[in-house]
PDB file of N, CA and C in Angstrom:
ATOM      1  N   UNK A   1      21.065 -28.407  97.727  1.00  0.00           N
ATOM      2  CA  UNK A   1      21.917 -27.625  98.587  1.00  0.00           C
ATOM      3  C   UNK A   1      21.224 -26.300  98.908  1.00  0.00           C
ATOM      4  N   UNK A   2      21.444 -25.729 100.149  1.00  0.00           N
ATOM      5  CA  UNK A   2      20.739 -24.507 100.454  1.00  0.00           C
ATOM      6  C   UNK A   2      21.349 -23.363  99.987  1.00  0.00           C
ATOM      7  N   UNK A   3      20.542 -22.272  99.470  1.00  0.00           N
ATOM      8  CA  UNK A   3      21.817 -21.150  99.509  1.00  0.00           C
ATOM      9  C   UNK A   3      22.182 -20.458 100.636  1.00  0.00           C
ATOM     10  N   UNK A   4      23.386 -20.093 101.266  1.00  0.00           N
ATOM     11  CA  UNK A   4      23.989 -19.552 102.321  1.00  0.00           C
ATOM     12  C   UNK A   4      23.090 -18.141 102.092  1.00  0.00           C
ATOM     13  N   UNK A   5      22.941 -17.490 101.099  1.00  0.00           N
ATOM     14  CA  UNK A   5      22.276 -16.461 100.947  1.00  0.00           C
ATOM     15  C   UNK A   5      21.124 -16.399 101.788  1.00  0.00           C
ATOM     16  N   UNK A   6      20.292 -17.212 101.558  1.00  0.00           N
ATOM     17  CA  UNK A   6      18.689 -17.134 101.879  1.00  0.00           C
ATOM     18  C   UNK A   6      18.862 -18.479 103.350  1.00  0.00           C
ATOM     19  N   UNK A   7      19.932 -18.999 103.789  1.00  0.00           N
ATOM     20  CA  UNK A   7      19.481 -19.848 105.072  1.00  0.00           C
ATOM     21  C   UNK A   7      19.844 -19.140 106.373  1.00  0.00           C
ATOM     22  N   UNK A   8      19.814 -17.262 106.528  1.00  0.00           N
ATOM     23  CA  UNK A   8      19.561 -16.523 107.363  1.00  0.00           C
ATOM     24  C   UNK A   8      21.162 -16.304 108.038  1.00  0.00           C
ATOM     25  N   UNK A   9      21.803 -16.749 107.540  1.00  0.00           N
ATOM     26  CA  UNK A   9      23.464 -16.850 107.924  1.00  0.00           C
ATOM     27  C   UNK A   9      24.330 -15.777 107.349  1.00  0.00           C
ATOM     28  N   UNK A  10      25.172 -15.225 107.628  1.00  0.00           N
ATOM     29  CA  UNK A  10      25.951 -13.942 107.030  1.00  0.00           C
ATOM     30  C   UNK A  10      27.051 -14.505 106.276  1.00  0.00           C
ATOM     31  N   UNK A  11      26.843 -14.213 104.632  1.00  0.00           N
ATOM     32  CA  UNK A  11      27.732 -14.468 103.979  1.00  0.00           C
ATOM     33  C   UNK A  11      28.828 -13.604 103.819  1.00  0.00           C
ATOM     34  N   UNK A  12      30.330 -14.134 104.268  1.00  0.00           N
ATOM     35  CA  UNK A  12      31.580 -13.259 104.204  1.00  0.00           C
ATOM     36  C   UNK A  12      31.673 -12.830 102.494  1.00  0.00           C
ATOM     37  N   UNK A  13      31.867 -11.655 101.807  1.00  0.00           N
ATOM     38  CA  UNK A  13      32.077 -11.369 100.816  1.00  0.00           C
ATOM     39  C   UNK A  13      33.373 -10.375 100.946  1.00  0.00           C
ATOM     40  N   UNK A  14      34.101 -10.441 101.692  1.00  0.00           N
ATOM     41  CA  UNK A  14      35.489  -9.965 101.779  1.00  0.00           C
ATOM     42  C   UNK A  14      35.853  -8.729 102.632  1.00  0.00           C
ATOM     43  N   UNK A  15      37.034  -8.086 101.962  1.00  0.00           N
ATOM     44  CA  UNK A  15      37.182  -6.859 102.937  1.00  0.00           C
ATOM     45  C   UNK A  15      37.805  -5.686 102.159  1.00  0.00           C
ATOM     46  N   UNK A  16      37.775  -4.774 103.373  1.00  0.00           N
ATOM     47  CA  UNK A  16      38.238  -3.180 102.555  1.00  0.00           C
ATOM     48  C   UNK A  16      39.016  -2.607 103.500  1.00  0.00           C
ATOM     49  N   UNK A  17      39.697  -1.270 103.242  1.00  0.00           N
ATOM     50  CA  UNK A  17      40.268   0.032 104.432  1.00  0.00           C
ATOM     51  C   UNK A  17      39.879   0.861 104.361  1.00  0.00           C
ATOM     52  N   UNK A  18      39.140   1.293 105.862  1.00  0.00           N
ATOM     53  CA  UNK A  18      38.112   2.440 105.497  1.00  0.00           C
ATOM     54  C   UNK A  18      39.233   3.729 105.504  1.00  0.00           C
ATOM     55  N   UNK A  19      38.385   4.699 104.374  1.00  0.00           N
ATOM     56  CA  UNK A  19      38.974   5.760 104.240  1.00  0.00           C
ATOM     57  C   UNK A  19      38.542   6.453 104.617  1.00  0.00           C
ATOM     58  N   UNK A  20      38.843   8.227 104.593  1.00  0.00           N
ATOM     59  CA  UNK A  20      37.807   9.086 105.165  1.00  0.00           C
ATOM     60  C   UNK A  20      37.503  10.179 104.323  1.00  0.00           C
ATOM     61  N   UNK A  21      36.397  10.592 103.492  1.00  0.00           N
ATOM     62  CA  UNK A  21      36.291  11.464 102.158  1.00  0.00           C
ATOM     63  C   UNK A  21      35.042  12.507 102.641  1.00  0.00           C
ATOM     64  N   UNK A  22      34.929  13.492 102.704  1.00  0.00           N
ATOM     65  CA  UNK A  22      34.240  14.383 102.880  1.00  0.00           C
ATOM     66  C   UNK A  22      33.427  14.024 104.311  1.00  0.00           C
ATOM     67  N   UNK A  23      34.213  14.178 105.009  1.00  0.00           N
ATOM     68  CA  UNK A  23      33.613  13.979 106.764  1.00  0.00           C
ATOM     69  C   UNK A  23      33.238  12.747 107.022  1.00  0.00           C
ATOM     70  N   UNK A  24      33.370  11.507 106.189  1.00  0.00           N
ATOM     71  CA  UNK A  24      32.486  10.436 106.072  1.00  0.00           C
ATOM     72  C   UNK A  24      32.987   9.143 105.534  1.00  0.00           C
ATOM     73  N   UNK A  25      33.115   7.863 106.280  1.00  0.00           N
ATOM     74  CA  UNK A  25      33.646   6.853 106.036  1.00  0.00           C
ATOM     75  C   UNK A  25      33.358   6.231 104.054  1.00  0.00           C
ATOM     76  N   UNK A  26      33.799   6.390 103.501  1.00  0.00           N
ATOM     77  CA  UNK A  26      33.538   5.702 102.335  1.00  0.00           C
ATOM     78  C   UNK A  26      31.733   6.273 102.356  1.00  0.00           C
ATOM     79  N   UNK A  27      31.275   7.707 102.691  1.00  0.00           N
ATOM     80  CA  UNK A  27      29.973   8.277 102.759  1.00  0.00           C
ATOM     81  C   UNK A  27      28.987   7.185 103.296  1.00  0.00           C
ATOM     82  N   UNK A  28      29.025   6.122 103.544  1.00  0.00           N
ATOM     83  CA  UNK A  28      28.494   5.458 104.017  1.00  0.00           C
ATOM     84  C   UNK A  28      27.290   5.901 105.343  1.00  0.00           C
ATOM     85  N   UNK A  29      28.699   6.323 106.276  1.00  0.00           N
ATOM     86  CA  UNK A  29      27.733   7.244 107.476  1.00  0.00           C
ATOM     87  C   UNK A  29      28.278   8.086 107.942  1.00  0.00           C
ATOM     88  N   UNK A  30      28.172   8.881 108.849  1.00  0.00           N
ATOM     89  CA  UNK A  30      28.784  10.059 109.187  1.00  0.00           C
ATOM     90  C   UNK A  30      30.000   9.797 110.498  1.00  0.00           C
ATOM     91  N   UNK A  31      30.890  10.618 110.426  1.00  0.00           N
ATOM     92  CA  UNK A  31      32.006  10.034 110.797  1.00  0.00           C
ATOM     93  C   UNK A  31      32.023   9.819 112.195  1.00  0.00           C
ATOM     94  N   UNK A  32      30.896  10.302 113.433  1.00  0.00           N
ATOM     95  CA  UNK A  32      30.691  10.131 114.358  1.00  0.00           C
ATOM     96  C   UNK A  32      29.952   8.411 114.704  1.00  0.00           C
ATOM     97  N   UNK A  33      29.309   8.212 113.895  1.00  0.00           N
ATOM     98  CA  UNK A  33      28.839   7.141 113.976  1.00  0.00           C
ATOM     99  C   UNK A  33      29.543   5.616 113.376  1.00  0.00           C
ATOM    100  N   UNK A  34      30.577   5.971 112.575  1.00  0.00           N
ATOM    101  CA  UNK A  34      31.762   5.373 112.437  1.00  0.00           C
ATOM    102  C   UNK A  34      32.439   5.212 113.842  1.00  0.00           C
ATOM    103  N   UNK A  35      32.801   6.011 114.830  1.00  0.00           N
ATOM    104  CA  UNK A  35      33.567   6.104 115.654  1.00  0.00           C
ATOM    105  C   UNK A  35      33.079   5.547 116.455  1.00  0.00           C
ATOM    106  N   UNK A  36      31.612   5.501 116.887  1.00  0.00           N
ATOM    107  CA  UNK A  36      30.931   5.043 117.968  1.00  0.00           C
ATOM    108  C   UNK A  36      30.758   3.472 117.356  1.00  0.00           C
ATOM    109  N   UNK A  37      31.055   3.044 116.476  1.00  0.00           N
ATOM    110  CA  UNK A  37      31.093   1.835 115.803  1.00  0.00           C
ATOM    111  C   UNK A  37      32.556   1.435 115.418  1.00  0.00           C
ATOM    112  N   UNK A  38      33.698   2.476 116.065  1.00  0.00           N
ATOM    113  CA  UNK A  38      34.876   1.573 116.652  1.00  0.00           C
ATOM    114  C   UNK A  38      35.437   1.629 114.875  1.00  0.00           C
ATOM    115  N   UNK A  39      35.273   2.319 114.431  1.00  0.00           N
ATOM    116  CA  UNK A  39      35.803   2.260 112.789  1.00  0.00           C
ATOM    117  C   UNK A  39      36.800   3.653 112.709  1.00  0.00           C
ATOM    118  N   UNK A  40      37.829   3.984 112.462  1.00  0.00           N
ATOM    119  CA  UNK A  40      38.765   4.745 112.080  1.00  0.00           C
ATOM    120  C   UNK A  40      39.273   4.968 110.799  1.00  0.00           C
ATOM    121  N   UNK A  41      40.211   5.649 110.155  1.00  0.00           N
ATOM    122  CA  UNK A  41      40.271   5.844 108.845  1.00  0.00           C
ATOM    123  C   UNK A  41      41.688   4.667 109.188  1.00  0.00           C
ATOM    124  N   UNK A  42      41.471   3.934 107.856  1.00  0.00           N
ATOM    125  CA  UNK A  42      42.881   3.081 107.654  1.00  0.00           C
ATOM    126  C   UNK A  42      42.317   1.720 108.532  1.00  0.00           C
ATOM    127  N   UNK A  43      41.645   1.603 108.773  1.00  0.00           N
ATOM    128  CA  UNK A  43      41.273   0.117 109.603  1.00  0.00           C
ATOM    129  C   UNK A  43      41.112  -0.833 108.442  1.00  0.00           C
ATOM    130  N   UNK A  44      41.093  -2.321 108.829  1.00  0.00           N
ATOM    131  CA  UNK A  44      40.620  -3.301 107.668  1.00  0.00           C
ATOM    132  C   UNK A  44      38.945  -3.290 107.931  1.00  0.00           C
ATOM    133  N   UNK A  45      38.163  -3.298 107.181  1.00  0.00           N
ATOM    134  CA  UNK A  45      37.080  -4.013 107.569  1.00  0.00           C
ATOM    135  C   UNK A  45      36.611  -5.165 106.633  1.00  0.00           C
ATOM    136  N   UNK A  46      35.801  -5.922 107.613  1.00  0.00           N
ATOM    137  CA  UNK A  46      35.145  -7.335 106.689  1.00  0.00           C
ATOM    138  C   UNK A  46      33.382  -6.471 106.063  1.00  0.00           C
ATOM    139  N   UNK A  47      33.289  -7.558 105.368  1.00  0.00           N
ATOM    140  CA  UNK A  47      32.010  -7.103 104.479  1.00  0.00           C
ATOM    141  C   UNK A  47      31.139  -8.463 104.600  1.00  0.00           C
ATOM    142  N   UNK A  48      29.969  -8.541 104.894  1.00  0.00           N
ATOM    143  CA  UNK A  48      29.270  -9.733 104.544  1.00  0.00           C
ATOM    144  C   UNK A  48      27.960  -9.409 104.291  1.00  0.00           C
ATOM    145  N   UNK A  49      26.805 -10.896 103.672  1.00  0.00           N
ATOM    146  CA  UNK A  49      25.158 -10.238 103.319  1.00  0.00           C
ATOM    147  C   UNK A  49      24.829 -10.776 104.272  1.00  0.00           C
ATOM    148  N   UNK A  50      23.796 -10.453 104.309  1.00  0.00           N
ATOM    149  CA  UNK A  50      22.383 -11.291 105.420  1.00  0.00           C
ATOM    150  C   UNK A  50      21.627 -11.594 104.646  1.00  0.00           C
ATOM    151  N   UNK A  51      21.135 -13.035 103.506  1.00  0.00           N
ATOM    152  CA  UNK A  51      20.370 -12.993 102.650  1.00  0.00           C
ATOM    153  C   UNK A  51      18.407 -12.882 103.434  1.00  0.00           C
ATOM    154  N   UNK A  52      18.653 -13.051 104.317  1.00  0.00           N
ATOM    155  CA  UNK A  52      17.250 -12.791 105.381  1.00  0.00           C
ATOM    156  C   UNK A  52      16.726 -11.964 105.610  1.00  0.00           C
ATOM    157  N   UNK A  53      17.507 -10.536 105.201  1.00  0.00           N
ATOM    158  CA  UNK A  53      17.139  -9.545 105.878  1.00  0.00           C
ATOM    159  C   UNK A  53      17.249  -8.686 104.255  1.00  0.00           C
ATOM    160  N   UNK A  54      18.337  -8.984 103.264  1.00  0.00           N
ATOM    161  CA  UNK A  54      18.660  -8.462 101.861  1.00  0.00           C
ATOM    162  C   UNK A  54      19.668  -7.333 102.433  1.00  0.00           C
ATOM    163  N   UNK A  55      20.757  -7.719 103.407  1.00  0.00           N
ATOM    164  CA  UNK A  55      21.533  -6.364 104.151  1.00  0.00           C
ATOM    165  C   UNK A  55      22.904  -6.400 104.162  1.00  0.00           C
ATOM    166  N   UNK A  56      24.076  -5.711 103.363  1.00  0.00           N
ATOM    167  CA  UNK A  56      24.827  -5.733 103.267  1.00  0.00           C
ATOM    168  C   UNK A  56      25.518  -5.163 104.836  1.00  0.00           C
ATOM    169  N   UNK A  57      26.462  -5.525 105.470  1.00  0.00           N
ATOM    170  CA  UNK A  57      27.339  -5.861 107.138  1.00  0.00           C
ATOM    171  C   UNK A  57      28.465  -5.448 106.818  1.00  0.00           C
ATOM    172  N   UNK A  58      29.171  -4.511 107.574  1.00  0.00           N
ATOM    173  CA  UNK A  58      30.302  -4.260 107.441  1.00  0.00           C
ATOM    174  C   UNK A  58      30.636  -3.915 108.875  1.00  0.00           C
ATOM    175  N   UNK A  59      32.165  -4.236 109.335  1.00  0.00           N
ATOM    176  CA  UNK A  59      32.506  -4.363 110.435  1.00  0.00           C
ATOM    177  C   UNK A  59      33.579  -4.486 110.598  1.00  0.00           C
ATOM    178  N   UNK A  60      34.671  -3.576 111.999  1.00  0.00           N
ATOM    179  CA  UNK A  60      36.017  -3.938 111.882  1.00  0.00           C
ATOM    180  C   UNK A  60      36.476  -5.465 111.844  1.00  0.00           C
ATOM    181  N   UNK A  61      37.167  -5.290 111.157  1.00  0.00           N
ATOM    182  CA  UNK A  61      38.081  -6.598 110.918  1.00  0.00           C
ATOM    183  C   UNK A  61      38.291  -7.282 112.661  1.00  0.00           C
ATOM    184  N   UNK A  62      38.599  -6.521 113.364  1.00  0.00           N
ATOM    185  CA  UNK A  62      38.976  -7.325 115.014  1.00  0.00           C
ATOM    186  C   UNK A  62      37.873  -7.404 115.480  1.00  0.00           C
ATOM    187  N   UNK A  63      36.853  -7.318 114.869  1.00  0.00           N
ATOM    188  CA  UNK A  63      35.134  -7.367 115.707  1.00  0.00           C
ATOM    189  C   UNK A  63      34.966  -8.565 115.299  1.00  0.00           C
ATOM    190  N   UNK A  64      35.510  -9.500 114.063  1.00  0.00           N
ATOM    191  CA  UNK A  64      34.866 -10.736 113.898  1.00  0.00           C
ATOM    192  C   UNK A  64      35.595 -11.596 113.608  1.00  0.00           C
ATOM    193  N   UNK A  65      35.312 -12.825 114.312  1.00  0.00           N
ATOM    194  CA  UNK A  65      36.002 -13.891 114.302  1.00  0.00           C
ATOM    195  C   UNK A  65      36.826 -14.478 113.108  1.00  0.00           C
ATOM    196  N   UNK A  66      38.159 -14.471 112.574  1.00  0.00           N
ATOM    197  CA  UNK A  66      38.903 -15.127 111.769  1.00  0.00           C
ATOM    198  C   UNK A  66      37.796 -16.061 110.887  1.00  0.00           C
ATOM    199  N   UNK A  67      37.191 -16.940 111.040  1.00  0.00           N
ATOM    200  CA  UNK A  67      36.461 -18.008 110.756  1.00  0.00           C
ATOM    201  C   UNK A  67      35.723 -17.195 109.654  1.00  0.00           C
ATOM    202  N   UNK A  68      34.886 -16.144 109.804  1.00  0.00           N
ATOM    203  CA  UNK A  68      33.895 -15.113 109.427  1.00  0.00           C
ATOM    204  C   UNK A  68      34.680 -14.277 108.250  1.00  0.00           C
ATOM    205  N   UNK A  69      35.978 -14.412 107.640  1.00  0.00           N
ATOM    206  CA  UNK A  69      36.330 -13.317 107.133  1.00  0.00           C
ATOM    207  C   UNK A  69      36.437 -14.256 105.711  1.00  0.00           C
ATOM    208  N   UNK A  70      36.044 -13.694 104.638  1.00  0.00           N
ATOM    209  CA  UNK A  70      36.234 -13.940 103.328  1.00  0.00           C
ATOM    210  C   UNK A  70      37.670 -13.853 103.021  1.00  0.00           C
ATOM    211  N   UNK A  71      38.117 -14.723 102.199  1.00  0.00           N
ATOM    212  CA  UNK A  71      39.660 -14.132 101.182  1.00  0.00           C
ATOM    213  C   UNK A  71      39.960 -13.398 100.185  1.00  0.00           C
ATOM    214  N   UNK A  72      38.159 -12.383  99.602  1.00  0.00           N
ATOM    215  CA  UNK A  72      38.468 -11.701  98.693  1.00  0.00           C
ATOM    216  C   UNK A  72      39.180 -10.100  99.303  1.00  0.00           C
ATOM    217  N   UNK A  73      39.552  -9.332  98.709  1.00  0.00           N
ATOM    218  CA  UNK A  73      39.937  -7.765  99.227  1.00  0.00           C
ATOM    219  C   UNK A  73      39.308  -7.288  97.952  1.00  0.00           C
ATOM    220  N   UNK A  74      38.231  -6.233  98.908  1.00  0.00           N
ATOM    221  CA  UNK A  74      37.223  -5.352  97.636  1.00  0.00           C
ATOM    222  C   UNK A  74      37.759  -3.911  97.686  1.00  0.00           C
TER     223      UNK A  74
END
């Protein structure tokens, strides 16, 4: 069996609500670039890897297809 990890495909590993803590989404990035990436404080977002690239994906929840969303909440 292949691992979903390493066959270049984005593995769903669940979701979160972004918050907003010192100017900055979960510090992640700065809160302008959150915005221009359609992310607000209190949104759901999904989380997934790219084992191809070794890159953790995060993205509003309405940016990706139902199909794409994990059932864990991180």
């Amino acid at each position: 069996m292949t691992n979903p990890a390493r066959s270049g495909s984005v593995v769903p590993l669940g979701e979160c609500s972004a918050r907003e803590s010192g100017g900055s989404i979960y510090g992640l990035f700065p809160a302008a670039q959150a915005a221009a990436n359609g992310i607000e404080q209190g949104d759901e977002l999904v989380l997934g890897y790219d084992g191809e690239s070794n890159t953790v994906l995060m993205s509003p929840k309405t940016a990706v297809e139902p199909g794409h969303w994990a059932e864990d909440w991180i």
